[in-house]
Protein backbone atom coordinates (compact mmCIF):
# COMPACT_ATOMS: atom_id res chain seq x y z
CA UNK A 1 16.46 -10.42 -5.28
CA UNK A 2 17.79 -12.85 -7.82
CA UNK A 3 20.95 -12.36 -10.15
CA UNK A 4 18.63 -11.88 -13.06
CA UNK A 5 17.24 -8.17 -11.64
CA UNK A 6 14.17 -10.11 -10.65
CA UNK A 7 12.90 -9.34 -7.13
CA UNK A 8 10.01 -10.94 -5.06
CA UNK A 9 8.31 -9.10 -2.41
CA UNK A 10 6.38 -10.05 0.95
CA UNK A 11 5.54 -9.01 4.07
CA UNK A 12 3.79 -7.21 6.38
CA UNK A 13 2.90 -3.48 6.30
CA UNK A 14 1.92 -0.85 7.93
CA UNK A 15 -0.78 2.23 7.15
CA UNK A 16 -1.70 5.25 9.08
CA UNK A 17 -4.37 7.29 8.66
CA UNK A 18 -3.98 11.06 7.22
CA UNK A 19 -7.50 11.58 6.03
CA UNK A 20 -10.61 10.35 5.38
CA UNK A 21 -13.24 12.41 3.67
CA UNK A 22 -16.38 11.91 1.48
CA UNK A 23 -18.45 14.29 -0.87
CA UNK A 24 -21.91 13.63 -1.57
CA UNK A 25 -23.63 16.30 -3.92
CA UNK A 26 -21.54 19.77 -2.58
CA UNK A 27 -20.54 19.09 1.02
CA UNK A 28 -17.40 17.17 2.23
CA UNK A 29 -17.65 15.28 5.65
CA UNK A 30 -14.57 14.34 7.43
CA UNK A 31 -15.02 10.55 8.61
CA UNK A 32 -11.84 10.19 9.84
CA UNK A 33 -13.17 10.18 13.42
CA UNK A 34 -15.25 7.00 12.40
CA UNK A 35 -11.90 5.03 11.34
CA UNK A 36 -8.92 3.78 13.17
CA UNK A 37 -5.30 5.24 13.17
CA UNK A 38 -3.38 2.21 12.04
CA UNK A 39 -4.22 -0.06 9.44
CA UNK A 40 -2.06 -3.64 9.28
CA UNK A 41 -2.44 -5.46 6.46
CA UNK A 42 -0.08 -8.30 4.12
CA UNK A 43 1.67 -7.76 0.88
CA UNK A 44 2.92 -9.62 -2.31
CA UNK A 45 4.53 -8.01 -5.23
CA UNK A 46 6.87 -8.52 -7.97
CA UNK A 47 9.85 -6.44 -9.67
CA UNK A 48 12.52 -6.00 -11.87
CA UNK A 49 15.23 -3.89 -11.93
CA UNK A 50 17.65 -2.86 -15.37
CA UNK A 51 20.72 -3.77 -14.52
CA UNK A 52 22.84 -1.24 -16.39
CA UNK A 53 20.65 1.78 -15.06
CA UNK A 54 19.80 0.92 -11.57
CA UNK A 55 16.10 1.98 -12.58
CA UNK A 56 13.65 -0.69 -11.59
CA UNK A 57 9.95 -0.57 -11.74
CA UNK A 58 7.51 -3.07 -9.51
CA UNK A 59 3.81 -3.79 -8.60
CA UNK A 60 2.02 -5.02 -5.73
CA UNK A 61 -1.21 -6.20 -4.12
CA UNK A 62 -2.21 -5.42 -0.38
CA UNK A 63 -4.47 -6.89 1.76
CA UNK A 64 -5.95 -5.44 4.91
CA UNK A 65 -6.20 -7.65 7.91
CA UNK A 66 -7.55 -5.18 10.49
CA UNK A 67 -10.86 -4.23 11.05
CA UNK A 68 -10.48 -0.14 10.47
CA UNK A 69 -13.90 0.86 11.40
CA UNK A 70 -14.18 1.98 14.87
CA UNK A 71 -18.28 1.31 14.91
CA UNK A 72 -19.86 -2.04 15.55
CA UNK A 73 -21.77 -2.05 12.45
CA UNK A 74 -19.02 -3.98 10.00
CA UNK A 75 -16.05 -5.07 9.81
CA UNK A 76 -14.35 -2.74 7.30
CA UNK A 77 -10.76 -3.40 5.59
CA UNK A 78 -8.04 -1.39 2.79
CA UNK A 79 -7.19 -3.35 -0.21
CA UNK A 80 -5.59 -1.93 -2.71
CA UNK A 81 -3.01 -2.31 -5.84
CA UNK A 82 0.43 -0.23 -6.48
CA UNK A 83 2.94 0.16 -9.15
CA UNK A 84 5.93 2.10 -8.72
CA UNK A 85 9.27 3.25 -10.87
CA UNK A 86 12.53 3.28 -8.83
CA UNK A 87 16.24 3.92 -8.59
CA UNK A 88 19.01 2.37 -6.62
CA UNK A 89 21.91 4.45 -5.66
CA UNK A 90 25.07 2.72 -6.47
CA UNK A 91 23.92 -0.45 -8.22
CA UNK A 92 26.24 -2.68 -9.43
């Protein structure tokens, strides 16, 4: 975190699976049995946080570096972006 409110982010993180359906027409198949639990993967972001407030907003990219399918027939990964609004507690 810099001086400015600026704040870099990286790192590795960790996923585990809740669910994993699909729909096709009107039925929904559960394929979480096809997937594995835990899902590592790397992430780099950027944020900034208002000084005066403590509120603080930030995005980030994550790459998947395990193979989640449990079959043979791919290797499958999670990729994905996120933004997210904050608050620190007692920010001076």
């Amino acid at each position: 975190m810099f001086d400015n409110g600026f704040r870099i982010q990286a790192g590795p993180q960790v996923g585990f699976l809740l669910s994993a359906k699909s729909k096709y027409n009107n039925s929904t198949i559960d394929n979480k049995n096809d997937l594995k639990p835990i899902d590592l993967s790397v992430s780099i972001g950027i944020g900034y946080i208002f000084p005066p407030s403590g509120f603080g907003i930030d995005a980030r990219y994550n790459q998947g570096i395990s193979n989640i399918n449990k079959n043979d027939t791919g290797n499958s990964n999670n990729r994905g972006f996120q933004f997210g609004i904050f608050y620190i507690f007692n920010h001076n």
